[in-house]
C-alpha atoms as a PDB file:
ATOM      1  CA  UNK A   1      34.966  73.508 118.528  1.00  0.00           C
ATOM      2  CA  UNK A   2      37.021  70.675 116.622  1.00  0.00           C
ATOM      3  CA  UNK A   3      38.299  69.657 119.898  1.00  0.00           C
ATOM      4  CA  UNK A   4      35.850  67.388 121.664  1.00  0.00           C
ATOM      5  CA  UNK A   5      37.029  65.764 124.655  1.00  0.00           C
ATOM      6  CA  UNK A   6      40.476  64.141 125.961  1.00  0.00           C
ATOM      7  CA  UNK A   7      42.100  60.805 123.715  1.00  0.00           C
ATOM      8  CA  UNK A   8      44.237  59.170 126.301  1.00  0.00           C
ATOM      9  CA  UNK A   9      46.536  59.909 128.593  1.00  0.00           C
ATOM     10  CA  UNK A  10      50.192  58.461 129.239  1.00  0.00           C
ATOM     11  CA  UNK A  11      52.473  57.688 132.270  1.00  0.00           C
ATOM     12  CA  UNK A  12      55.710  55.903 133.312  1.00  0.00           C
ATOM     13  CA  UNK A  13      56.152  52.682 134.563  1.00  0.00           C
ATOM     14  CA  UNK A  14      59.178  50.730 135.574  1.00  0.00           C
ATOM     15  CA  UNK A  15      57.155  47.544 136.521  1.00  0.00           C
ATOM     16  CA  UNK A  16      55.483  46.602 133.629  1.00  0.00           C
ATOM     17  CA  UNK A  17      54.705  43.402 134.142  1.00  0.00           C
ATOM     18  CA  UNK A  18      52.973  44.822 137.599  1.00  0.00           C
ATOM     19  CA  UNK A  19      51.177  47.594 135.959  1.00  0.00           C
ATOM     20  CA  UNK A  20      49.746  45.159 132.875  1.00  0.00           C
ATOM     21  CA  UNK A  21      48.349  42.699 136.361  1.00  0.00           C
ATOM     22  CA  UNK A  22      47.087  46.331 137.542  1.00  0.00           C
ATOM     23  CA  UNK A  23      45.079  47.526 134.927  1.00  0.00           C
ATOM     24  CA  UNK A  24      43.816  44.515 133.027  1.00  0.00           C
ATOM     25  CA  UNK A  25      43.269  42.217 136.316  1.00  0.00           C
ATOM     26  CA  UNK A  26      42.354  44.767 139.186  1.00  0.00           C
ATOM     27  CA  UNK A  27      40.904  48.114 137.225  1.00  0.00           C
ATOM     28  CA  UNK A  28      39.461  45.797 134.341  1.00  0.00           C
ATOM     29  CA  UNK A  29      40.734  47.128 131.537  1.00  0.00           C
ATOM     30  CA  UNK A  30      41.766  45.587 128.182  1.00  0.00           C
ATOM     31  CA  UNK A  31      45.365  45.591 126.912  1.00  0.00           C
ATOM     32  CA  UNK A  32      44.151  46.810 123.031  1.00  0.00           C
ATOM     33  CA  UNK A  33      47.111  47.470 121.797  1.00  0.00           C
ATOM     34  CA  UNK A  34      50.718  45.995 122.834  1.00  0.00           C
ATOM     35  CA  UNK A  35      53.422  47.911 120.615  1.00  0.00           C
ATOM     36  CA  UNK A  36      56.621  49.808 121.749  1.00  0.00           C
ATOM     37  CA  UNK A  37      57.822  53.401 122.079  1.00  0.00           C
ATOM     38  CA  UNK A  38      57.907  54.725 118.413  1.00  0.00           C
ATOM     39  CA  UNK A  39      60.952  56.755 119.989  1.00  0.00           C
ATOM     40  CA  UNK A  40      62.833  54.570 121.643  1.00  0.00           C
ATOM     41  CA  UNK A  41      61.603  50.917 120.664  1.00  0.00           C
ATOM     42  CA  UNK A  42      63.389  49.406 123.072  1.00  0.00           C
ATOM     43  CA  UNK A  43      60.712  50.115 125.490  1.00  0.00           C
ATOM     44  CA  UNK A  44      56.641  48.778 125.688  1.00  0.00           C
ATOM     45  CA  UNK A  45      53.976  51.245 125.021  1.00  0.00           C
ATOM     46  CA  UNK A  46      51.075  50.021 126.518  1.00  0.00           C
ATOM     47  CA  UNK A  47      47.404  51.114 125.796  1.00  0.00           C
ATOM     48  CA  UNK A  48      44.424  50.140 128.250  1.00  0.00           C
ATOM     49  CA  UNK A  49      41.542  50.609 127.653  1.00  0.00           C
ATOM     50  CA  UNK A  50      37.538  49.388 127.036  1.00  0.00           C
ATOM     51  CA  UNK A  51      36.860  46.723 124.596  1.00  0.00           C
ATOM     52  CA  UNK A  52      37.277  48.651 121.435  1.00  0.00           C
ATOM     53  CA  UNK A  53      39.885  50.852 122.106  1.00  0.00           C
ATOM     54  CA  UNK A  54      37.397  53.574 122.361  1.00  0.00           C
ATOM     55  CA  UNK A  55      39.194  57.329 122.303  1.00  0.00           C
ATOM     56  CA  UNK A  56      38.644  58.530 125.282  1.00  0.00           C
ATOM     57  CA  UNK A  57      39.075  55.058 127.369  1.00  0.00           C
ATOM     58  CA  UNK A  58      42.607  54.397 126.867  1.00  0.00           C
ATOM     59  CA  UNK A  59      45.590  55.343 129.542  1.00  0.00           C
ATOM     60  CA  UNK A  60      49.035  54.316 127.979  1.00  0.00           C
ATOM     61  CA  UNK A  61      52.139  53.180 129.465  1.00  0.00           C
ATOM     62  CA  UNK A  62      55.764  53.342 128.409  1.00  0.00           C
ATOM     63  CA  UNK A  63      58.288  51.247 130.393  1.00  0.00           C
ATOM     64  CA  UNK A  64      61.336  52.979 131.598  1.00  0.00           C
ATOM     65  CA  UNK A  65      63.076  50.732 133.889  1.00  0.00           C
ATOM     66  CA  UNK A  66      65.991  52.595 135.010  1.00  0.00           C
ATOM     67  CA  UNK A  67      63.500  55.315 135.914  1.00  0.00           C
ATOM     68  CA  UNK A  68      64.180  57.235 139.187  1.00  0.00           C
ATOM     69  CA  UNK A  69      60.778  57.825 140.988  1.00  0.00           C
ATOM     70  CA  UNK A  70      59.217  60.752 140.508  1.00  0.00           C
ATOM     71  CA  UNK A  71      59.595  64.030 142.580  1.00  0.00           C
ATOM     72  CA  UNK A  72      55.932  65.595 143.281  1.00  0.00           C
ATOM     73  CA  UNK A  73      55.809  69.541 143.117  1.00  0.00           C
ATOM     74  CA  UNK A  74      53.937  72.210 140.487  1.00  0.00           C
ATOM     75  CA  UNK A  75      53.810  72.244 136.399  1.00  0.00           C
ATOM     76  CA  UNK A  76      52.347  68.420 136.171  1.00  0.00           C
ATOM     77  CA  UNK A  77      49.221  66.457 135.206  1.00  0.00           C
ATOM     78  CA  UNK A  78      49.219  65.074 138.711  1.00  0.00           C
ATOM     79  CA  UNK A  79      46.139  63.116 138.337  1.00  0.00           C
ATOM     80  CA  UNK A  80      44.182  61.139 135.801  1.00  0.00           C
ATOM     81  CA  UNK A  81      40.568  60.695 136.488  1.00  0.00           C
ATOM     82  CA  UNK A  82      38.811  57.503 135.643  1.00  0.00           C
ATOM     83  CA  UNK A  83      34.940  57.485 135.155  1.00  0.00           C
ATOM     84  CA  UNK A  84      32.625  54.599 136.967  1.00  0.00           C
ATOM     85  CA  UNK A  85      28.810  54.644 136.381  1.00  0.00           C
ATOM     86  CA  UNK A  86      27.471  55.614 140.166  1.00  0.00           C
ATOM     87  CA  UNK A  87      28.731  56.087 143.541  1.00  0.00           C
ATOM     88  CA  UNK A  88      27.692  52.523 143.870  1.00  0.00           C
ATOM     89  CA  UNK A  89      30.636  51.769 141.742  1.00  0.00           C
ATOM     90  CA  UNK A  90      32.977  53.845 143.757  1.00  0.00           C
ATOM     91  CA  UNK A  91      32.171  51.748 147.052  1.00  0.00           C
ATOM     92  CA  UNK A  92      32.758  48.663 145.009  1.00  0.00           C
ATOM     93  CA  UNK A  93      35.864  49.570 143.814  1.00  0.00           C
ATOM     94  CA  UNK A  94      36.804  50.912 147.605  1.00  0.00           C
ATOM     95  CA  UNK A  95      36.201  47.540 148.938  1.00  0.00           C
ATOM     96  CA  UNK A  96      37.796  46.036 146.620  1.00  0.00           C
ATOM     97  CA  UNK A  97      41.273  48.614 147.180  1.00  0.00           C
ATOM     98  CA  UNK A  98      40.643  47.539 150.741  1.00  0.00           C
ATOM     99  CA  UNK A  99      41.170  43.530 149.909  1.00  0.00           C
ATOM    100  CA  UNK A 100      44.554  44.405 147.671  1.00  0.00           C
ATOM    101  CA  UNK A 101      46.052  46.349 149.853  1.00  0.00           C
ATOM    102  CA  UNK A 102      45.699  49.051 147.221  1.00  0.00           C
ATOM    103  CA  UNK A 103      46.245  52.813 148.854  1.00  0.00           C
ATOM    104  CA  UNK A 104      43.006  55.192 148.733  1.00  0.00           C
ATOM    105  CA  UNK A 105      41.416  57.759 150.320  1.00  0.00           C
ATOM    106  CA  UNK A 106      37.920  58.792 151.373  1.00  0.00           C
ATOM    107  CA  UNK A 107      35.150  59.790 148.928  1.00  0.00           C
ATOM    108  CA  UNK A 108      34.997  63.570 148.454  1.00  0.00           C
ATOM    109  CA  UNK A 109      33.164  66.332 146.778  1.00  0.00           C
ATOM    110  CA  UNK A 110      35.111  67.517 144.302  1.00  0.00           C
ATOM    111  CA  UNK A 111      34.171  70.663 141.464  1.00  0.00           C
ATOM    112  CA  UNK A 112      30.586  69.141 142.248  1.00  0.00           C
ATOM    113  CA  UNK A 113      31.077  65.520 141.397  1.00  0.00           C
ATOM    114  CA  UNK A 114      32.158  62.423 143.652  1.00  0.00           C
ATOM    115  CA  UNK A 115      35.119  61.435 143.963  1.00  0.00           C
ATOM    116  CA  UNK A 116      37.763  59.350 145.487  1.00  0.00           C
ATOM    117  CA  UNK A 117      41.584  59.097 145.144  1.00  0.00           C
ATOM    118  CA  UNK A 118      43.581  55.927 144.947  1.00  0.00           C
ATOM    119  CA  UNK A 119      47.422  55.059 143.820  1.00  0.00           C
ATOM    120  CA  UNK A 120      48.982  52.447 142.683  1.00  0.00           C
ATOM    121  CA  UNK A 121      52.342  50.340 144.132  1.00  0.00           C
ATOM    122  CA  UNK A 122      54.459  53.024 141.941  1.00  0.00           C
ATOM    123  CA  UNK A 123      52.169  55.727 143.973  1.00  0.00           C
ATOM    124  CA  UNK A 124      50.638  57.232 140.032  1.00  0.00           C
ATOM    125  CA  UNK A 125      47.848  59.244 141.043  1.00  0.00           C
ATOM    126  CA  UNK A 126      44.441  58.137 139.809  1.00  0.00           C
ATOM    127  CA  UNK A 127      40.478  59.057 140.839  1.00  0.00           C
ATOM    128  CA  UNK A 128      37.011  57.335 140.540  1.00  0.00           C
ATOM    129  CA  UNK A 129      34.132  59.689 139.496  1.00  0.00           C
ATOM    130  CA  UNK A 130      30.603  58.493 139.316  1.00  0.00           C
ATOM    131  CA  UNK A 131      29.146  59.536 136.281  1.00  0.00           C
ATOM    132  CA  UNK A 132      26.183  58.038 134.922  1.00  0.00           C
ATOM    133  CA  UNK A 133      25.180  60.029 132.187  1.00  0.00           C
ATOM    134  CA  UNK A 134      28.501  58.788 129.977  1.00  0.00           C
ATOM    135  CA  UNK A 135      27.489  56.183 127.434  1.00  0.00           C
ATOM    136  CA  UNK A 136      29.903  55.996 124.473  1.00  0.00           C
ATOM    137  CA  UNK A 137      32.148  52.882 125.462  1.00  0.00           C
ATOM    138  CA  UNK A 138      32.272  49.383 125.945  1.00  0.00           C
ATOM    139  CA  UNK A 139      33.230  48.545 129.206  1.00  0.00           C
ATOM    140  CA  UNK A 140      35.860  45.675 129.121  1.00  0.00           C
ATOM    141  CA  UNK A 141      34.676  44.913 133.332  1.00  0.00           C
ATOM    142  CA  UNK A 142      38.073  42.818 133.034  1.00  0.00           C
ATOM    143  CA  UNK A 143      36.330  40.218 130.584  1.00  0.00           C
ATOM    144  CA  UNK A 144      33.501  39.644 133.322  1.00  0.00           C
ATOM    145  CA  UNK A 145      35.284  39.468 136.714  1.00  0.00           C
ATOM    146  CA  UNK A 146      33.759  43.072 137.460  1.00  0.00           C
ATOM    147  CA  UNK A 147      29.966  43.278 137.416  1.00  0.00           C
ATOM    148  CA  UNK A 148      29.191  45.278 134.458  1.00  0.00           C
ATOM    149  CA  UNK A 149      27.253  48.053 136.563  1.00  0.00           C
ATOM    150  CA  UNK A 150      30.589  49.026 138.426  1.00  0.00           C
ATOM    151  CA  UNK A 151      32.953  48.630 135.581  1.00  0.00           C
ATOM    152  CA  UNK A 152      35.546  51.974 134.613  1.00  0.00           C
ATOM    153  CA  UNK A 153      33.706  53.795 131.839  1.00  0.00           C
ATOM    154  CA  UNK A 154      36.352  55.984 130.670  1.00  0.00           C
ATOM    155  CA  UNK A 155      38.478  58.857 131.369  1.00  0.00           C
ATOM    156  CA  UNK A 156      37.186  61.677 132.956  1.00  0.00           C
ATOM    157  CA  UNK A 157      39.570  64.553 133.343  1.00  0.00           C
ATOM    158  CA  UNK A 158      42.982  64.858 134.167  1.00  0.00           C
ATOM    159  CA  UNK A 159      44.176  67.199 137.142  1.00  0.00           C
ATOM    160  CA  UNK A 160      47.205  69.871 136.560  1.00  0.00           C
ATOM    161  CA  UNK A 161      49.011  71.730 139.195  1.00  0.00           C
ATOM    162  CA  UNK A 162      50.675  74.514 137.866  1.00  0.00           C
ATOM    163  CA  UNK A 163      52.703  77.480 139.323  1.00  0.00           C
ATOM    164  CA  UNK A 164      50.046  80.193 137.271  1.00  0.00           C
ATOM    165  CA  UNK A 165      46.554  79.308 136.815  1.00  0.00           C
ATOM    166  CA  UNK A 166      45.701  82.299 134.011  1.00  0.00           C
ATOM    167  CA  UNK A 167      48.102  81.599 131.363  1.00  0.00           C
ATOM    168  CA  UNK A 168      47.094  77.458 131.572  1.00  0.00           C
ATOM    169  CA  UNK A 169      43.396  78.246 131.662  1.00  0.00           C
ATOM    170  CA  UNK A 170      43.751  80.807 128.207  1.00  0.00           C
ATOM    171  CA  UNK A 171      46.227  78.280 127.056  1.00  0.00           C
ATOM    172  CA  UNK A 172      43.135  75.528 127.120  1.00  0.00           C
ATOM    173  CA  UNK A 173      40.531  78.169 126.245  1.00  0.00           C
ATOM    174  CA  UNK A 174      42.448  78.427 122.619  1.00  0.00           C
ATOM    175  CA  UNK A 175      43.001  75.218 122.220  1.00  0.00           C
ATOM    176  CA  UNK A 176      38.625  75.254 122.334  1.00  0.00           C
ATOM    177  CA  UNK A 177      37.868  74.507 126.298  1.00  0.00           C
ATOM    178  CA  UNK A 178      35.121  76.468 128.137  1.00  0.00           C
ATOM    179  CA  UNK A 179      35.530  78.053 131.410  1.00  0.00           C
ATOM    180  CA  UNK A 180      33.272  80.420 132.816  1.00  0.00           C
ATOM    181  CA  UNK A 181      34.738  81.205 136.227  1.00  0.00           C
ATOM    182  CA  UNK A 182      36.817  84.278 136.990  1.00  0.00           C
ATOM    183  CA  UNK A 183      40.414  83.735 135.233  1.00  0.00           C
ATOM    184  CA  UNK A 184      42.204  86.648 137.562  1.00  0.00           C
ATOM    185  CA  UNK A 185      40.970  85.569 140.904  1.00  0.00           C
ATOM    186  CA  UNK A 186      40.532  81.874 141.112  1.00  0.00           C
ATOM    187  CA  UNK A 187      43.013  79.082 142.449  1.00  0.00           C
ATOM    188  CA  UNK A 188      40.881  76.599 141.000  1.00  0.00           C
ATOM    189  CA  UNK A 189      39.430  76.219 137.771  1.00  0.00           C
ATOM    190  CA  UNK A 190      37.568  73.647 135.562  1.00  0.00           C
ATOM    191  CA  UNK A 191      38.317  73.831 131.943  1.00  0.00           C
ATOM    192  CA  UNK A 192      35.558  71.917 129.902  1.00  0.00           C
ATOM    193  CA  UNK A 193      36.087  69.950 126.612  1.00  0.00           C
ATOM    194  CA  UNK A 194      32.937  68.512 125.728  1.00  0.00           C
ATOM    195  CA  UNK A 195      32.057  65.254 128.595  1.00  0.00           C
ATOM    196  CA  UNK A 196      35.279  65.480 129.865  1.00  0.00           C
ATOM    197  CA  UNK A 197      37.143  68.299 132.318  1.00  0.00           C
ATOM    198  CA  UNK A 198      40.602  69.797 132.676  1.00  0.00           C
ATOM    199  CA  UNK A 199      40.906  70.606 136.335  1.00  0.00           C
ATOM    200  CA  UNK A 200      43.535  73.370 136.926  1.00  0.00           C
ATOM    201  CA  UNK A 201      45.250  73.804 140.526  1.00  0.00           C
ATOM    202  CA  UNK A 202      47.524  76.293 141.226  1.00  0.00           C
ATOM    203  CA  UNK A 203      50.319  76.125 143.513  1.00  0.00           C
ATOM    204  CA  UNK A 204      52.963  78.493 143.449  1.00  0.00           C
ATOM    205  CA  UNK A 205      55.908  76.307 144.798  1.00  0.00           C
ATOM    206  CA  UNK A 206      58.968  76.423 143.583  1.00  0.00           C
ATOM    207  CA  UNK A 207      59.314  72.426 143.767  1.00  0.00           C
ATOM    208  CA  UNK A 208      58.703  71.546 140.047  1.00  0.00           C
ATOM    209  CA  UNK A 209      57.845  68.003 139.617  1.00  0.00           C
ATOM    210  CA  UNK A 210      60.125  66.166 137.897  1.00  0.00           C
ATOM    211  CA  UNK A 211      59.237  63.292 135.989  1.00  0.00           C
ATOM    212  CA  UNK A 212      59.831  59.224 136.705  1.00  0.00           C
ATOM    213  CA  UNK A 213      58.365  56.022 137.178  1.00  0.00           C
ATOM    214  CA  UNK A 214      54.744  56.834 138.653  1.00  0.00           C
ATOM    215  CA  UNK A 215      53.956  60.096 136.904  1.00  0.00           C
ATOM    216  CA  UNK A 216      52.283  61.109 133.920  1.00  0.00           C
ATOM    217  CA  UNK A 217      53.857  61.940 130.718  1.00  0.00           C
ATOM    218  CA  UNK A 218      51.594  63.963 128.941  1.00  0.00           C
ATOM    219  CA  UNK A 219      47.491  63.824 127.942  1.00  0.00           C
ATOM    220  CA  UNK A 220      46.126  64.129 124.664  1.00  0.00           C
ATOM    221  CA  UNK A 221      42.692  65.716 123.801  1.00  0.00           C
ATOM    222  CA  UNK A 222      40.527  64.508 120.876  1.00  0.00           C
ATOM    223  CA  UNK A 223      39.898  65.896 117.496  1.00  0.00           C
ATOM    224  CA  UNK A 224      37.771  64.104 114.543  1.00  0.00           C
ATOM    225  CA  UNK A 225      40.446  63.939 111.784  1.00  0.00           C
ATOM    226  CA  UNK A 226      43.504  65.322 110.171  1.00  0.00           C
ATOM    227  CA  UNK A 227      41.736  68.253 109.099  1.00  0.00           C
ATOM    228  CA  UNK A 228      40.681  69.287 112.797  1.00  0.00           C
ATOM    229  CA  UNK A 229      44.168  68.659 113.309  1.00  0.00           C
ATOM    230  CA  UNK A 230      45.114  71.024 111.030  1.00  0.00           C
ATOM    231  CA  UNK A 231      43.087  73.466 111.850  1.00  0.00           C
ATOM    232  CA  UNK A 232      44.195  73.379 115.798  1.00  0.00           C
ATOM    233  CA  UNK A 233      48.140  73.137 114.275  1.00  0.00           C
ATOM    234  CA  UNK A 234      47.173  76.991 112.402  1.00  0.00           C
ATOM    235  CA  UNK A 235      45.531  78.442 115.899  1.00  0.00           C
ATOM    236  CA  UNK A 236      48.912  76.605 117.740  1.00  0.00           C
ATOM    237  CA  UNK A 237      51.274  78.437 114.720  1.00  0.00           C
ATOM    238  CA  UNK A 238      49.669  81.959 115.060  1.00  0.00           C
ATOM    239  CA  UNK A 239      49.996  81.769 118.848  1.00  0.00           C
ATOM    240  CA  UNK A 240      53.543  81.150 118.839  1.00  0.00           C
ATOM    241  CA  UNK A 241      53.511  77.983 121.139  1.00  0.00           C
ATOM    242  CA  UNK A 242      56.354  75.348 120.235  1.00  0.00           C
ATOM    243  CA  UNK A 243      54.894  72.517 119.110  1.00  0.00           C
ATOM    244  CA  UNK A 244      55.984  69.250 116.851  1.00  0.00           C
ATOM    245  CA  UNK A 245      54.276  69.176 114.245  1.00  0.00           C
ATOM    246  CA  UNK A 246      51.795  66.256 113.049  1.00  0.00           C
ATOM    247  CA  UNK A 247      53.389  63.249 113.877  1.00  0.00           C
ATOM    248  CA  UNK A 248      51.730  59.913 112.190  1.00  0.00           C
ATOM    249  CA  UNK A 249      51.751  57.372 115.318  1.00  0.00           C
ATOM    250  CA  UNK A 250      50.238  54.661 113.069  1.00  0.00           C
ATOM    251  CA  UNK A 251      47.116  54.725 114.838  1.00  0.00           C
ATOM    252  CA  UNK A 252      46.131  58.189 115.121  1.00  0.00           C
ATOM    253  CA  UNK A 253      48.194  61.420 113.979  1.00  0.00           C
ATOM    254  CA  UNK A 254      49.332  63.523 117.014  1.00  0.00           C
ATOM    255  CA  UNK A 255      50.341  67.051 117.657  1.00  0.00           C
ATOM    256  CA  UNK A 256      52.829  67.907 120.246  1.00  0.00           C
ATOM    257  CA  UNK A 257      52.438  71.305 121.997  1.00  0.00           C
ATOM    258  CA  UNK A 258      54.911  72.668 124.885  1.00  0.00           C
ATOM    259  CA  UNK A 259      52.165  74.152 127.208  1.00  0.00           C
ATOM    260  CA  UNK A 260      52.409  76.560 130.426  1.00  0.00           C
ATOM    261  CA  UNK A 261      55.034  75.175 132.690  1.00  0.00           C
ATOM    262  CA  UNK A 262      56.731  72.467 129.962  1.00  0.00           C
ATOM    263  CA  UNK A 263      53.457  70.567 130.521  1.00  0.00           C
ATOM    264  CA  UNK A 264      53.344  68.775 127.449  1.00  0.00           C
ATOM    265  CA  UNK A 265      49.588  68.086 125.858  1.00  0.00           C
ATOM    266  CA  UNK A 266      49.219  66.413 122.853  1.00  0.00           C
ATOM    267  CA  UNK A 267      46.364  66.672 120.036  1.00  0.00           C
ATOM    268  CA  UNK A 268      45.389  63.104 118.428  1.00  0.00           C
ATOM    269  CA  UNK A 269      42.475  62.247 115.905  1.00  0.00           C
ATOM    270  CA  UNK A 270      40.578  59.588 116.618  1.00  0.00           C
ATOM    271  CA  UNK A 271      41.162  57.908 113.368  1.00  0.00           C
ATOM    272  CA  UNK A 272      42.790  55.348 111.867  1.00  0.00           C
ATOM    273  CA  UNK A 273      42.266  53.649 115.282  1.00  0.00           C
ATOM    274  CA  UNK A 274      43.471  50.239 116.484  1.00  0.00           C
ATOM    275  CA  UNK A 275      42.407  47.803 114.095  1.00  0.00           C
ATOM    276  CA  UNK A 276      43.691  49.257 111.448  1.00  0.00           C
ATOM    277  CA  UNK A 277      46.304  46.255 112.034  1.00  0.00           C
ATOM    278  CA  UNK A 278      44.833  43.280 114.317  1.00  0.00           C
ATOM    279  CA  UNK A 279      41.153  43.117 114.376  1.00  0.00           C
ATOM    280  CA  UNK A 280      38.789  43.658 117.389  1.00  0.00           C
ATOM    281  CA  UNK A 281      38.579  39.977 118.850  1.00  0.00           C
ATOM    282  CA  UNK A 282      42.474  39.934 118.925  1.00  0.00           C
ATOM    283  CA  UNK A 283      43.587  43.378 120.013  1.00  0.00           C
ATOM    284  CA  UNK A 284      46.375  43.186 122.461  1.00  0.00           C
ATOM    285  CA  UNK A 285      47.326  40.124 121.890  1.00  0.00           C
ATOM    286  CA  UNK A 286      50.583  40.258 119.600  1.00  0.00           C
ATOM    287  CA  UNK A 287      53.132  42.626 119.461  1.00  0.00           C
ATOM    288  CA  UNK A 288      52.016  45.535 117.079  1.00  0.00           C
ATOM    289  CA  UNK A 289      54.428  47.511 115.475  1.00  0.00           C
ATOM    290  CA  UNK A 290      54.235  50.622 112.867  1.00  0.00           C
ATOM    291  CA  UNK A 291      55.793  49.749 109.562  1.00  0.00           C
ATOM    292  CA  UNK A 292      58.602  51.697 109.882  1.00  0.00           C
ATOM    293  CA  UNK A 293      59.851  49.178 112.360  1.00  0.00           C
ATOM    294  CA  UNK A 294      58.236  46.268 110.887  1.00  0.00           C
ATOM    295  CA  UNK A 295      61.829  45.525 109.236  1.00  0.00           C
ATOM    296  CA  UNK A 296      63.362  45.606 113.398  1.00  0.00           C
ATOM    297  CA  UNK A 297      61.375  43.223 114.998  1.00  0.00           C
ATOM    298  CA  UNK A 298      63.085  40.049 115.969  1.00  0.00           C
ATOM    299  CA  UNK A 299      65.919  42.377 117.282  1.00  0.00           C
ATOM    300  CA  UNK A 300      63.231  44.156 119.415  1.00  0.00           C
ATOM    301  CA  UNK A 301      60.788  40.779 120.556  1.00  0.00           C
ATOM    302  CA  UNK A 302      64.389  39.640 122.013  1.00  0.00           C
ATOM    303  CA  UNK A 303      64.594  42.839 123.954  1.00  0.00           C
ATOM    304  CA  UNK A 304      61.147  43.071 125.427  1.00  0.00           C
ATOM    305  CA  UNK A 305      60.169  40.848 129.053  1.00  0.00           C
ATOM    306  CA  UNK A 306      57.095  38.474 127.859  1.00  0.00           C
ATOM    307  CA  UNK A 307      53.822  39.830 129.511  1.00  0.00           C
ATOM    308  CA  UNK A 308      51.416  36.994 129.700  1.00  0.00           C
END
């Protein structure tokens, strides 16, 4: 199927000065691409992710800072799920949650694989999986202050808790994801896009998250090109799911779609990419903006905190 895998996924921050020290000096990721909200530019939109900007690799931040917390409950992506190379890598990283002061909790079997669950100060849910098999980034190992043979990988899977599991788990299966458990019975399901998994919970609370400063936004899964895009806009059409439309982002072109419980998943190419304006050495380093706004940007550089 045209859809291979997930592209990125994106959460809220109100501290984003904390969450940049968070991911690029305690996870080891690279900023790759510092640029704004194409939505509301008054706001960063942060992408972290390996040294190249790798699909796949990058979890984005925009900063909302008049953002209530977050209420936990049902129809969410309540985790994102982080690959490491071994379970070695997992102990590293606990040890190293134990001298920060960062929250986690034991390490678990989970659908099979290993597993452990860790926050940060805003309480966004993350996990560590030790996969060794996954080869297709560069790890950034926080420009060599993580040994190389622990460093985060990539994104694994995202977790969503949803009142219904059927009508998410068909909703994936058209969109191209394989599942071969038993769609009327289970509680738990993993929906499989290439490498990387959907895990699908259900709860049937009536407590319906609602969204703030340590949840996710939405998650995007991959597709080659425009055309792939295309094609997965037609299958969205003819299925009668509301949707955006192919949106050009500047560095990819995204679909929008209004999934089972308002979860909203996105569908992103993997082209042009992030050097289509700053090249590889320098990613991250300026502010980036999309042309459209190119004509804005002293008014929004005066609006935005300096990160480094």
């Amino acid at each position: 199927m045209s859809v291979f895998g997930i592209h990125h996924v994106s959460a809220i921050t109100k501290d984003i000065i904390g969450n940049h020290d968070f991911f690029t000096e305690f996870l080891g990721h690279r900023l790759v691409k510092k640029t704004v909200n194409q939505d509301s530019p008054d706001m960063y939109h942060l992408f972290y992710s390996d040294y190249k900007g790798t699909p796949g690799t990058d979890v984005t931040f925009f900063e909302i800072g008049l953002a209530p917390k977050y209420t936990p409950g049902t129809n969410s992506i309540s985790r994102t799920i982080l690959r490491v190379p071994s379970k070695e890598a997992i102990e590293y990283f606990r040890t190293r949650m134990d001298e920060h002061g960062v929250y986690h909790e034991g390490i678990i079997d989970y659908f099979g694989e290993t597993l452990m669950n860790f926050s940060d100060e805003e309480g966004q849910r993350f996990a560590l999986v030790a996969d060794p098999e996954y080869n297709e980034s560069e790890p950034y190992a926080g420009g060599g202050t993580i040994p190389a043979e622990y460093a985060v990988t990539a994104i694994f899977g995202v977790e969503l808790t949803v009142q219904y599991l059927k009508p998410m788990v068909q909703f994936l299966q058209m969109l191209g994801g394989e599942y071969d458990g038993d769609i009327d019975s289970d509680t738990e399901a993993r929906v499989r896009f290439g490498q990387d998994s959907v895990f699908v919970m259900e709860s049937r609370s009536t407590n319906v998250e609602k969204q703030g400063y340590g949840s996710v936004h939405h998650f995007a899964l991959r597709v080659k090109d425009e055309a792939a895009l295309k094609e997965i806009q037609d299958r969205v059409f003819a299925d009668k799911w509301r949707s955006s439309g192919i949106v050009d982002r500047h560095y990819f072109k995204a679909l929008y779609i209004s999934a089972v419980g308002n979860i909203t998943v996105e569908i992103s190419t993997d082209t042009p990419g992030f050097t289509i304006d700053e090249p590889l050495e320098t990613l991250g380093e300026n502010l980036s903006l999309p042309p459209f706004l190119e004509e804005n940007r002293d008014f929004i550089e005066m609006r935005l905190h300096p990160l480094n």
